[in-house]
C-alpha atoms as a PDB file:
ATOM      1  CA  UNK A   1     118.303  -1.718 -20.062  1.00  0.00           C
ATOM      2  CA  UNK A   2     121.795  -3.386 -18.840  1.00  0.00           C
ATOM      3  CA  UNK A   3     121.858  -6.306 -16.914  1.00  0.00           C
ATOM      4  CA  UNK A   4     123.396  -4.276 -14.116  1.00  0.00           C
ATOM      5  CA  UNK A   5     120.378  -1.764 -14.000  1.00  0.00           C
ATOM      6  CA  UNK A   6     118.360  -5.143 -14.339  1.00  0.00           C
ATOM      7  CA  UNK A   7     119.657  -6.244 -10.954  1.00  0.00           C
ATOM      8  CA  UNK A   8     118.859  -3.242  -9.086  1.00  0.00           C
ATOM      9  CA  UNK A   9     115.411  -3.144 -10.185  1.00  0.00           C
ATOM     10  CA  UNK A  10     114.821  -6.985  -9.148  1.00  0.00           C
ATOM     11  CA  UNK A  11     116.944  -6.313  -5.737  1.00  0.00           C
ATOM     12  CA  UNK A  12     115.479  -3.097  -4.598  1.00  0.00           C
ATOM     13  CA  UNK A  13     111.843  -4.853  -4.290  1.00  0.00           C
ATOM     14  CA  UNK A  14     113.296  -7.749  -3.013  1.00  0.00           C
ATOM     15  CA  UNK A  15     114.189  -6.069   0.339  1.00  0.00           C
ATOM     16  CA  UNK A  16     110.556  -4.555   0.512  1.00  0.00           C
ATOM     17  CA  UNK A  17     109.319  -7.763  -0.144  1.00  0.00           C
ATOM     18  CA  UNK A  18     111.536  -9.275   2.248  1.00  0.00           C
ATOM     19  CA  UNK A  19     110.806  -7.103   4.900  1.00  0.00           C
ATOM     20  CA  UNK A  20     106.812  -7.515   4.220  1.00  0.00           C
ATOM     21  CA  UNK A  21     107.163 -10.742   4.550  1.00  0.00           C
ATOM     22  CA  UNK A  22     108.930 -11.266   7.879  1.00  0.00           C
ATOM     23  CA  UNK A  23     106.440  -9.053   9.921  1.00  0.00           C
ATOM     24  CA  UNK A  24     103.607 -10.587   8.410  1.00  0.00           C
ATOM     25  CA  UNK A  25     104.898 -13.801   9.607  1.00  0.00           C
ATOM     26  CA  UNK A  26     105.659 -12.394  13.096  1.00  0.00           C
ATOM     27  CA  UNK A  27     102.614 -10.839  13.644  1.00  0.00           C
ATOM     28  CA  UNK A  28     100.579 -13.654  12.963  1.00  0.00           C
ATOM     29  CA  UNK A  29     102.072 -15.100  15.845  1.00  0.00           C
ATOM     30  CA  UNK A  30     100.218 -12.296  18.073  1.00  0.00           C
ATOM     31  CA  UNK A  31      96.941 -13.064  16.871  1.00  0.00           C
ATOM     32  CA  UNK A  32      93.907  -9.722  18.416  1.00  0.00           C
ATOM     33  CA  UNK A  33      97.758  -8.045  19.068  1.00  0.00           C
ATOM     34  CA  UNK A  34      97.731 -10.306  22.572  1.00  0.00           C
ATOM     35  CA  UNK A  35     101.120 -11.995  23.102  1.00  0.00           C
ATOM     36  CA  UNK A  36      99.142 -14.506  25.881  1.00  0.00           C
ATOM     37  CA  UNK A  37      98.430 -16.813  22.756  1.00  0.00           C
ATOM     38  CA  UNK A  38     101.849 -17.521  21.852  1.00  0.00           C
ATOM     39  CA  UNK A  39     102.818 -18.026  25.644  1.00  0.00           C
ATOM     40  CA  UNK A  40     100.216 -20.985  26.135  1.00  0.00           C
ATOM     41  CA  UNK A  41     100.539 -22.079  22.883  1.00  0.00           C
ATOM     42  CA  UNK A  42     101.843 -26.001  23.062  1.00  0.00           C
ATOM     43  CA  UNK A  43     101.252 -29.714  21.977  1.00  0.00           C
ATOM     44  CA  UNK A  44      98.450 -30.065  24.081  1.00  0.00           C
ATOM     45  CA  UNK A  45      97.083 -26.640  23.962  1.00  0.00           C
ATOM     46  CA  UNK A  46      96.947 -25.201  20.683  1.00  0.00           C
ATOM     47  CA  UNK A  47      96.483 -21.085  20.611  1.00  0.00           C
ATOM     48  CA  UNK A  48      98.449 -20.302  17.421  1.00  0.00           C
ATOM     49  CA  UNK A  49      97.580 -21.675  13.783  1.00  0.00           C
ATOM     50  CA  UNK A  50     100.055 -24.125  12.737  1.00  0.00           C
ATOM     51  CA  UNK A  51     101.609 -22.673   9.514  1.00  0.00           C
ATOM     52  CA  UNK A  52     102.094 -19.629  11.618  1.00  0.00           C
ATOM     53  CA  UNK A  53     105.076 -22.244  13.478  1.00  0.00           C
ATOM     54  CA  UNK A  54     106.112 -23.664   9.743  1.00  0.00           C
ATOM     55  CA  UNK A  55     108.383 -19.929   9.255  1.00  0.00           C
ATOM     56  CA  UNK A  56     107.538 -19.354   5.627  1.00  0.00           C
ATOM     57  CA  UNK A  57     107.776 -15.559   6.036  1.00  0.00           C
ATOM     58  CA  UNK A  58     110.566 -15.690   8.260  1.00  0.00           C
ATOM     59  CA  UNK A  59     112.470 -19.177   6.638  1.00  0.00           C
ATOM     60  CA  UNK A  60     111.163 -18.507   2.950  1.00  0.00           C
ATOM     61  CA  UNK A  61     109.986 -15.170   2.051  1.00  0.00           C
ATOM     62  CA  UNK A  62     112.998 -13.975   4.238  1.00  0.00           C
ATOM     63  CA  UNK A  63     116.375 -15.438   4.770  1.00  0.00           C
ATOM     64  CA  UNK A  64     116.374 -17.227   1.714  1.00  0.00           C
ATOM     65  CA  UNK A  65     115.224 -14.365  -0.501  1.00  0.00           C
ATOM     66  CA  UNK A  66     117.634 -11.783   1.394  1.00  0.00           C
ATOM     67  CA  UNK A  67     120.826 -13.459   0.429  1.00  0.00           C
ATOM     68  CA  UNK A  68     120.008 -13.950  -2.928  1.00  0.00           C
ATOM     69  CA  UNK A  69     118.486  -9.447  -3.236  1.00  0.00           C
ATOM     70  CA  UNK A  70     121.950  -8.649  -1.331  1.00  0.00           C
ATOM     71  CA  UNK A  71     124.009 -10.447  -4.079  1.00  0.00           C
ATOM     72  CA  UNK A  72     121.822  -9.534  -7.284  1.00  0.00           C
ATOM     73  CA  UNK A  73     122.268  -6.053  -5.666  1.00  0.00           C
ATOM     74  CA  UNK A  74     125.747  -6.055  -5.539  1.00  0.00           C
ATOM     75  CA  UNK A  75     126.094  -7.250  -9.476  1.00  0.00           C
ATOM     76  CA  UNK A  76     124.647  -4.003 -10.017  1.00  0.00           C
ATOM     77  CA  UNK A  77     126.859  -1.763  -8.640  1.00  0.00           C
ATOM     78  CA  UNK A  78     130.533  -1.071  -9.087  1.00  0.00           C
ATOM     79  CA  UNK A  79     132.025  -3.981  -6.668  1.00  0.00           C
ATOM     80  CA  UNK A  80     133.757  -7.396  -7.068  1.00  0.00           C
ATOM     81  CA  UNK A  81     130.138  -8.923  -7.943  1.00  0.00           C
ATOM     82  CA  UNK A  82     129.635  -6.991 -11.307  1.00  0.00           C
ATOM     83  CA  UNK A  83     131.299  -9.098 -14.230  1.00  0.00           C
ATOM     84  CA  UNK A  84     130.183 -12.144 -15.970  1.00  0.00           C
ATOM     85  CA  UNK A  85     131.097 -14.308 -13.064  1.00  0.00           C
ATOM     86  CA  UNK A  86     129.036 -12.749 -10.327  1.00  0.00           C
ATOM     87  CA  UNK A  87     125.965 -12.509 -12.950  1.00  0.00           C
ATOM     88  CA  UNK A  88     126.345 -16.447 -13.183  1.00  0.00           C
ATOM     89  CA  UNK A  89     126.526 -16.841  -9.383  1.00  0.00           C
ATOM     90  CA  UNK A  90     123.478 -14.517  -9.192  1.00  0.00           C
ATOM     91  CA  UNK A  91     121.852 -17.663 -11.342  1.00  0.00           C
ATOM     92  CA  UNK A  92     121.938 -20.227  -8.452  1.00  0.00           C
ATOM     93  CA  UNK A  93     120.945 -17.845  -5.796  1.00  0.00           C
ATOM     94  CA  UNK A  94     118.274 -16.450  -7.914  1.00  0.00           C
ATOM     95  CA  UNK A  95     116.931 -19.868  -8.196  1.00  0.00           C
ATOM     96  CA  UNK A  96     117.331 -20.075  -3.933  1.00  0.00           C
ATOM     97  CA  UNK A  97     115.325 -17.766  -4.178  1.00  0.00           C
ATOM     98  CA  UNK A  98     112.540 -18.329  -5.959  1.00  0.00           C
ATOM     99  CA  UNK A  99     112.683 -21.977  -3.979  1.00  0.00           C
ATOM    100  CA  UNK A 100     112.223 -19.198  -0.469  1.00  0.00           C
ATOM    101  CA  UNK A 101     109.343 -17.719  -2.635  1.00  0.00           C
ATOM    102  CA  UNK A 102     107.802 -21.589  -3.197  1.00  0.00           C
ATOM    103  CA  UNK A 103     108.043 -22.695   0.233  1.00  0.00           C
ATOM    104  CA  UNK A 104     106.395 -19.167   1.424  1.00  0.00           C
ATOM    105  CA  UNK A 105     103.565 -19.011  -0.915  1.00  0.00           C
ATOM    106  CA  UNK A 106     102.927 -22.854  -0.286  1.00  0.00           C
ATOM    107  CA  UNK A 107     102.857 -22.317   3.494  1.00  0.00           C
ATOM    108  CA  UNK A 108     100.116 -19.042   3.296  1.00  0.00           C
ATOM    109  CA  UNK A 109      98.297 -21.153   0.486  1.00  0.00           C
ATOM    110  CA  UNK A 110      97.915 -24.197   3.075  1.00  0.00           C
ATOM    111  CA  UNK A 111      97.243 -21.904   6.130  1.00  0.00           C
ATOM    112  CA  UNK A 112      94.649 -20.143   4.005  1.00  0.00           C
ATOM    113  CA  UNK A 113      93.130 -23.380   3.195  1.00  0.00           C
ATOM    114  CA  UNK A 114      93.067 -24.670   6.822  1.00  0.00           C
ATOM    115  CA  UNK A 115      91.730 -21.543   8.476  1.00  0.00           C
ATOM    116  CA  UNK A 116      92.724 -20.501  12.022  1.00  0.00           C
ATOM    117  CA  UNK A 117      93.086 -22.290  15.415  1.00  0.00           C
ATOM    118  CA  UNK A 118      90.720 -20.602  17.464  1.00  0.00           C
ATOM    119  CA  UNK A 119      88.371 -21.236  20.690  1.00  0.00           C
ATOM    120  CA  UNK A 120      84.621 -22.286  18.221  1.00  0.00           C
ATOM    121  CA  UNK A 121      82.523 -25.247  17.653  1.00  0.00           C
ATOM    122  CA  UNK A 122      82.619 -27.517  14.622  1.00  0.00           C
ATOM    123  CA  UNK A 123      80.071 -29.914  13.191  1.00  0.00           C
ATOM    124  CA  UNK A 124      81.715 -32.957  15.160  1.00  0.00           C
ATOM    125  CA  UNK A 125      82.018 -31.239  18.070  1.00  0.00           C
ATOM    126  CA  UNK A 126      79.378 -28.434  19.200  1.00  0.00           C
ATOM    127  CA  UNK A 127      80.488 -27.328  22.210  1.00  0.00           C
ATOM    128  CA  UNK A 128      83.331 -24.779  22.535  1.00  0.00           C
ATOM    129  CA  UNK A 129      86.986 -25.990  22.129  1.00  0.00           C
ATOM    130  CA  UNK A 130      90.017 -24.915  20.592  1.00  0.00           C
ATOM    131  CA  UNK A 131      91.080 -26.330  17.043  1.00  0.00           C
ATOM    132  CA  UNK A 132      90.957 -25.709  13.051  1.00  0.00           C
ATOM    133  CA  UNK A 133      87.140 -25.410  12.617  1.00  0.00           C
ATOM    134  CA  UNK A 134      87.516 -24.575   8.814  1.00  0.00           C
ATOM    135  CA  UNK A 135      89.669 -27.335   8.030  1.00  0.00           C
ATOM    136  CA  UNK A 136      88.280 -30.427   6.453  1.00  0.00           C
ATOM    137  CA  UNK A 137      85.248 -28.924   5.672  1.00  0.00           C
ATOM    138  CA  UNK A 138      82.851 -29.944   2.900  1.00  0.00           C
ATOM    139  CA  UNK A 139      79.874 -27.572   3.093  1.00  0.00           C
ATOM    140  CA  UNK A 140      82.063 -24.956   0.893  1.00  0.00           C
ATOM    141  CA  UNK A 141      84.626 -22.799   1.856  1.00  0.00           C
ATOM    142  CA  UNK A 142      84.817 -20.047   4.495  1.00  0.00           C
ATOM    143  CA  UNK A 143      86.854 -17.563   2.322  1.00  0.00           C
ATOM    144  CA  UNK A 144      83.587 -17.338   0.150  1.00  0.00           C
ATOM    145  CA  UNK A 145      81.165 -17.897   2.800  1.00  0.00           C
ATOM    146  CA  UNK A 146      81.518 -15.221   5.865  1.00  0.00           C
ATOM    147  CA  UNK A 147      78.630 -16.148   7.762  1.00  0.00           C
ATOM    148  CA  UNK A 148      80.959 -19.664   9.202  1.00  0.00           C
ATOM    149  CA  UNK A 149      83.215 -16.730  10.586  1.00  0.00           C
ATOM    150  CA  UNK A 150      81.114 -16.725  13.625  1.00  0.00           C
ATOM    151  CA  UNK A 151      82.195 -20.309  14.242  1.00  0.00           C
ATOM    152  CA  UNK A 152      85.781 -18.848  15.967  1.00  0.00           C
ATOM    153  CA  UNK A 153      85.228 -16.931  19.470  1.00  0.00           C
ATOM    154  CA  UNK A 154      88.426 -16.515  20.382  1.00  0.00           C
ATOM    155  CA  UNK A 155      90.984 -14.464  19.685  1.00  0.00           C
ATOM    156  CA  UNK A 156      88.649 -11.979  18.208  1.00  0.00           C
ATOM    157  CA  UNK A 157      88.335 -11.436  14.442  1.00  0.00           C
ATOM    158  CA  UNK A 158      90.994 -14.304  14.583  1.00  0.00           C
ATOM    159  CA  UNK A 159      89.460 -15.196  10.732  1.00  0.00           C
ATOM    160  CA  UNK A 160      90.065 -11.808   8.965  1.00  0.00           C
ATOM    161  CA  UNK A 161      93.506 -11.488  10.930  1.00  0.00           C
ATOM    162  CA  UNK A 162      94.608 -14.577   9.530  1.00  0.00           C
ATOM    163  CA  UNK A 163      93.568 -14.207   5.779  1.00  0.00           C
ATOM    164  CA  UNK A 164      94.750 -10.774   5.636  1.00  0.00           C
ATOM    165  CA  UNK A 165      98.459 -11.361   6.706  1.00  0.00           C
ATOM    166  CA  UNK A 166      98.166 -15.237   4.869  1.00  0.00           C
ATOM    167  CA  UNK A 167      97.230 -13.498   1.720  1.00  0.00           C
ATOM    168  CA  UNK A 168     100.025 -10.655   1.757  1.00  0.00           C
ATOM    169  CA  UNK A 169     102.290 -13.180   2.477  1.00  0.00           C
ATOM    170  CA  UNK A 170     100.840 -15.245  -0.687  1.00  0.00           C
ATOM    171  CA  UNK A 171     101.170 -12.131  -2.668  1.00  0.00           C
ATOM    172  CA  UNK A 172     104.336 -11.217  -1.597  1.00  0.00           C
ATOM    173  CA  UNK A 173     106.444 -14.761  -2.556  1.00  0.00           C
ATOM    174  CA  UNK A 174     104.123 -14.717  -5.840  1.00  0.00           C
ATOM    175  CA  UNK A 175     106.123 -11.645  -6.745  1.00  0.00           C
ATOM    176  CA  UNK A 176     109.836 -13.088  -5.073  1.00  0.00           C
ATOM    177  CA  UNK A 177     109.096 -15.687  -7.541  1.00  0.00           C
ATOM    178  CA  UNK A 178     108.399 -13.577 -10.288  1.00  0.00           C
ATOM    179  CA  UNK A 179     111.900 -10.902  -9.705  1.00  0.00           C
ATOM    180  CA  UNK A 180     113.695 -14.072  -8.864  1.00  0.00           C
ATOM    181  CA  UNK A 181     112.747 -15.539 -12.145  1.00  0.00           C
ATOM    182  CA  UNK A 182     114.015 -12.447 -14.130  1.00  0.00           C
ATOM    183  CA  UNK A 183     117.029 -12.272 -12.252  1.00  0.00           C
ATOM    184  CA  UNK A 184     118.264 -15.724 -13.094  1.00  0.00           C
ATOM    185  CA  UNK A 185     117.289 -14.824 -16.730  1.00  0.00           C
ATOM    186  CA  UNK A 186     119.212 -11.209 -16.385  1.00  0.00           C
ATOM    187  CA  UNK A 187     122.069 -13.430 -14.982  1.00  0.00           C
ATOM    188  CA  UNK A 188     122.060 -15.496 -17.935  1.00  0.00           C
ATOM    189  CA  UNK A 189     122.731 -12.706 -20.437  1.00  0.00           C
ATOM    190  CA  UNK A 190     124.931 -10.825 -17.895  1.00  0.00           C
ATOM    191  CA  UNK A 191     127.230 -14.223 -17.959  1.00  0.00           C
ATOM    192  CA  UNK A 192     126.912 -14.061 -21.762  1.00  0.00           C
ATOM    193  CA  UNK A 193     127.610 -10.611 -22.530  1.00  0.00           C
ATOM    194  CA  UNK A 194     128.280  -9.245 -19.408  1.00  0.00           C
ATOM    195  CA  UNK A 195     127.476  -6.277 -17.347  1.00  0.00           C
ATOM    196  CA  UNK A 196     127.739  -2.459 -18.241  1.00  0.00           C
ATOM    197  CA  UNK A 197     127.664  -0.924 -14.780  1.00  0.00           C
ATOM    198  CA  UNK A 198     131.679  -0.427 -14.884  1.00  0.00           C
ATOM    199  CA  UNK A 199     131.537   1.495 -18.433  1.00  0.00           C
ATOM    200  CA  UNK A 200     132.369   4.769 -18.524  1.00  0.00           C
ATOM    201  CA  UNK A 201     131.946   7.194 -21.558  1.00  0.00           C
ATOM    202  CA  UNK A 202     135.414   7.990 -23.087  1.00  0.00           C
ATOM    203  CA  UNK A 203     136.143  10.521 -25.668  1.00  0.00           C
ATOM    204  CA  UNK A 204     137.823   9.232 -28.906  1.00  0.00           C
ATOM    205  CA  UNK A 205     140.501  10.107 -30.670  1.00  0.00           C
ATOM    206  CA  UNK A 206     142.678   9.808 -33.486  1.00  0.00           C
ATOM    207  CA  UNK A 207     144.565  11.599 -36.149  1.00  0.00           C
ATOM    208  CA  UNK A 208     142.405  12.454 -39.372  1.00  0.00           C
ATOM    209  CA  UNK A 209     143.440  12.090 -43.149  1.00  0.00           C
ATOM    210  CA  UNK A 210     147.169  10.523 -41.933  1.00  0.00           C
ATOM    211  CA  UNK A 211     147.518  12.315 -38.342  1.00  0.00           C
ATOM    212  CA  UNK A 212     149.085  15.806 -39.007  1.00  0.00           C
ATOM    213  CA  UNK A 213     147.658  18.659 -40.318  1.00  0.00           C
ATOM    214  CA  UNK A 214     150.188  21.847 -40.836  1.00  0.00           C
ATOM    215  CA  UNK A 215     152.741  20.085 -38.891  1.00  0.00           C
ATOM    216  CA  UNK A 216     149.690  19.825 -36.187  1.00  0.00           C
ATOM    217  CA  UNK A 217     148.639  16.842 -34.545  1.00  0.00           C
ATOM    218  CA  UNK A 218     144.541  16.960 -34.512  1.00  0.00           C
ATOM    219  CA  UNK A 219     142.386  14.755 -32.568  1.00  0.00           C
ATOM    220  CA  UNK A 220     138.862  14.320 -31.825  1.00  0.00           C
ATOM    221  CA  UNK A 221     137.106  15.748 -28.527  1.00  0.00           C
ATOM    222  CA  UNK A 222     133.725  15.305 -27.030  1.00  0.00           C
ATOM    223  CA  UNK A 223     132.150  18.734 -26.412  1.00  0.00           C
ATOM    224  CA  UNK A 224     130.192  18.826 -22.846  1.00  0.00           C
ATOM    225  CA  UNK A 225     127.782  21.526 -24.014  1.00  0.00           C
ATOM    226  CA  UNK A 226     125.740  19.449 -26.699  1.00  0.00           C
ATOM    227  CA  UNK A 227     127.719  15.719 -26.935  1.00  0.00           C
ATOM    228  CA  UNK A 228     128.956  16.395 -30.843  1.00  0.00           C
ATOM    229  CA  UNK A 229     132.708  15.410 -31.587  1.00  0.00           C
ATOM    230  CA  UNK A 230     134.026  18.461 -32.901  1.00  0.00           C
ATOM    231  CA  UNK A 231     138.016  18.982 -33.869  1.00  0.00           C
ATOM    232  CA  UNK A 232     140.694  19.915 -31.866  1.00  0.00           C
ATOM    233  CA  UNK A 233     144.241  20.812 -32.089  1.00  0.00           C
ATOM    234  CA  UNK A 234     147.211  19.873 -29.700  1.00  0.00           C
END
């Protein structure tokens, strides 16, 4: 495989990814699908879990992994961006974006960690109240232990909500990292050797055994039916 067909295959799941990752990050701000949350969400009255506010779909597994698929696209195709130079720029914003990946996957990795803000009761404080009820704890962890679920009231199934759009958001700038990664090694050996989106197949010529033949130039010609050079006379 070229190192321009390399590029589409990282860039082309790059904009999925992209695109997975900025609704998952939206969405979690509309936690039971109820936009009221986000309204009286504030310093004071917390509704929405705080890595939700911290953007790492929308900040890392988004803007800063677009750029870099819209460019490593581009070095694939027929434009400006395919030579040696655009493969070495693809480098540094293949590395942007595996830095979008880290902040993503570090932001769902800590809100996975901490839980959900909900309306529940913790150990220091049993009556109801809104805070992080899983974080802190030390009597294991609620992603193995589904019976502290009941400890959130409000929004409903806030728990499953959250670790289901956490971990696709975890999965999804795992693999940004991982195409990002190949991409600034495909840019290497595209800056090296270059790209070979631009060649073309050209039929070859020249004159056999000293050019002439019976006062005939000859030359060679690539037959379309099955690809053999066969001779030809002009």
């Amino acid at each position: 495989m070229c190192t321009g067909a390399c590029s589409k295959f990282v860039a082309i799941p790059l904009y999925v990814l992209v695109l997975v990752s900025v609704v998952c990050n939206i969405l979690l701000f509309f936690p039971d699908f109820d936009t009221k949350y986000a309204q009286d969400d504030g310093e004071t009255t917390p509704r929405l879990t705080a890595e939700v506010k911290y953007m790492g779909g929308v900040i890392g597994g988004g803007i800063m992994a677009l750029i870099p698929a819209i460019h490593i696209h581009l070095t694939g195709t027929k434009t400006c961006c395919a030579n040696r130079c655009g493969m070495f720029l693809s480098i540094g914003f293949a590395a942007a974006g595996v830095a979008g990946g880290v902040y993503s996957l570090a932001v769902a990795a800590l809100g996975l960690a901490n839980g959900p803000t909900c309306l529940g009761v913790s150990p220091s404080n049993p009556l109801p109240h809104w805070g992080t009820p899983f974080a802190n704890r030390y009597c294991g962890s609620y992603l193995t232990d589904q019976s502290q679920w009941a400890l959130c009231f409000e929004p409903k199934d806030v728990v499953q909500f959250n670790l289901a759009l956490f971990s696709t958001l975890l999965v999804a700038a795992g693999l940004q990292i991982i195409l990002c990664s190949i991409q600034m090694v495909n840019g290497l050996f595209g800056c090296i050797c270059g790209t070979c989106s631009g060649k073309e197949v050209r039929p070859h010529s020249s004159a056999p055994c000293g050019g002439r033949g019976n006062g005939r130039r000859m030359k060679f010609c690539l037959k379309r039916s099955n690809s053999q050079p066969v001779l030809c006379q002009q």
